[in-house]
Protein backbone atom coordinates (compact mmCIF):
# COMPACT_ATOMS: atom_id res chain seq x y z
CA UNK A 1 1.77 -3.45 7.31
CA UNK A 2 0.11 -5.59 5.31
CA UNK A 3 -2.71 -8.55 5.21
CA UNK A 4 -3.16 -11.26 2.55
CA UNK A 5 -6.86 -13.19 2.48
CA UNK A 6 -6.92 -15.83 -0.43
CA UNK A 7 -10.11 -15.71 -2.45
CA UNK A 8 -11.38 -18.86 -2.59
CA UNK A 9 -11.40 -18.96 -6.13
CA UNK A 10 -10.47 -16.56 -8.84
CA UNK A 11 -7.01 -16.57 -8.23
CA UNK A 12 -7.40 -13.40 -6.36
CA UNK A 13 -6.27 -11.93 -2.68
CA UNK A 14 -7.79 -9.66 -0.42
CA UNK A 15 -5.10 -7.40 0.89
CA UNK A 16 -5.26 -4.76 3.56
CA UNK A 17 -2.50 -2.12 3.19
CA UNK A 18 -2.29 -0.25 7.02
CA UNK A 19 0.09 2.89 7.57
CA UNK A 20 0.37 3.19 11.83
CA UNK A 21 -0.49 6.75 13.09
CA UNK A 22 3.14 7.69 13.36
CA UNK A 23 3.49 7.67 9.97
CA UNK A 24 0.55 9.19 8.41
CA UNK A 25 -1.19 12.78 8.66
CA UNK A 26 -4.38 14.12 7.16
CA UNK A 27 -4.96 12.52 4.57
CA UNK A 28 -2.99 9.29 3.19
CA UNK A 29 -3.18 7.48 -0.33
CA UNK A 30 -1.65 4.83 -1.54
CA UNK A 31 -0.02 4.06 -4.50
CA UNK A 32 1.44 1.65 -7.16
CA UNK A 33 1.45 -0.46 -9.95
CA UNK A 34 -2.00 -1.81 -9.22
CA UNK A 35 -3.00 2.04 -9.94
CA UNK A 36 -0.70 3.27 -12.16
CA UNK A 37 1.24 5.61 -9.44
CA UNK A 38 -2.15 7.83 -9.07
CA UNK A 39 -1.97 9.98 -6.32
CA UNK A 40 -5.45 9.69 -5.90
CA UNK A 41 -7.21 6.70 -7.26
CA UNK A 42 -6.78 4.63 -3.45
CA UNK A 43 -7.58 7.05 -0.50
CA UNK A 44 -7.29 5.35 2.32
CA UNK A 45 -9.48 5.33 5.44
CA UNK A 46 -8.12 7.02 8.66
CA UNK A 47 -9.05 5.02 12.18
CA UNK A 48 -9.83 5.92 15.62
CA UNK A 49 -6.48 5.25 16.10
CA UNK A 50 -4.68 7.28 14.07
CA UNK A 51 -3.79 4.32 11.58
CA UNK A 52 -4.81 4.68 8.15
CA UNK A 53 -6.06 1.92 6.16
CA UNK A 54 -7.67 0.26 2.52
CA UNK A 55 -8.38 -2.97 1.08
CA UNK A 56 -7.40 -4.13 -2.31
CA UNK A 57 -8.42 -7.75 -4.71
CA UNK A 58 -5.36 -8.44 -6.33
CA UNK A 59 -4.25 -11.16 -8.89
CA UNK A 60 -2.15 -13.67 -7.00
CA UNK A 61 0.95 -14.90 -8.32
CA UNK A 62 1.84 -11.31 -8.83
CA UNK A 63 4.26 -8.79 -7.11
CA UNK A 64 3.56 -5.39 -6.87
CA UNK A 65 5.52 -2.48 -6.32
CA UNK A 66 3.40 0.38 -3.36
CA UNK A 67 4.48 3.60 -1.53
CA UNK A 68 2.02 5.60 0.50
CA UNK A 69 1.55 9.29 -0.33
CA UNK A 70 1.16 11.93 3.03
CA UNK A 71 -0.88 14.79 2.33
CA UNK A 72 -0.32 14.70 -1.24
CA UNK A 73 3.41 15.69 -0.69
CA UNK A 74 5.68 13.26 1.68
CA UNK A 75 5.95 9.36 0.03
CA UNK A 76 6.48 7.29 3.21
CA UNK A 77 7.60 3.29 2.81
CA UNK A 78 5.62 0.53 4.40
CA UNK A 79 7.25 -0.48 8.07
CA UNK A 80 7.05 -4.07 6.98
CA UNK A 81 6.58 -5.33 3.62
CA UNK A 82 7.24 -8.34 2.04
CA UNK A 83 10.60 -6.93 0.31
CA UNK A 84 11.90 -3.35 -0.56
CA UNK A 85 13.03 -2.61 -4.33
CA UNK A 86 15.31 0.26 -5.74
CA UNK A 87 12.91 2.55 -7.72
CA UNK A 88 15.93 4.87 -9.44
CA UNK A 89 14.66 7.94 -7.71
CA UNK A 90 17.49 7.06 -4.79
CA UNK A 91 14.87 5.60 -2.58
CA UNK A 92 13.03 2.46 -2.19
CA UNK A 93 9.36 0.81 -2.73
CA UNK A 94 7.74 -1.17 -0.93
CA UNK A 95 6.34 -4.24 -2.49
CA UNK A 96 3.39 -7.20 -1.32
CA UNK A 97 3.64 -10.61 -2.99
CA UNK A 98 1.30 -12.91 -4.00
């Protein structure tokens, strides 16, 4: 799931990328082309819940390409994103628009 905050200048939004608790484990990162793919440059924050989450500033007029990464070993889609995208792996990403 995600959440789009417009700056209110900059040309910049505030998004919040959340994975719900029946998708995640330990530990959950996510990843894309705002990071180059790294499997560890955006940790995310686990909840009381069981729902992991992280904020991000991004560049608006931009669309970005995002799968989440389970315990460094299981890449998991987002349950509702703006649009899905063939990768050429045989699977899909997920991807926010601005």
């Amino acid at each position: 799931m995600i959440t789009k905050t417009p700056a209110k200048k900059g040309g910049t939004t505030k998004v919040t990328f959340e994975l719900p608790a029946e998708y995640a484990g330990e530990r959950v990162c996510l990843c894309g082309e705002f990071n180059s793919w790294s499997p560890d440059a955006t940790p995310m924050t686990k909840r009381k819940d069981g729902r992991f989450s992280t904020s991000l500033t991004l560049q608006q007029g931009q669309a970005y390409r995002y799968r989440y990464l389970v315990d460094g070993e299981r890449w998991v889609d987002d349950p509702d994103p703006d649009e899905y995208v063939d990768n050429g792996y045989g699977t899909k990403d997920s991807v926010v628009v601005l």
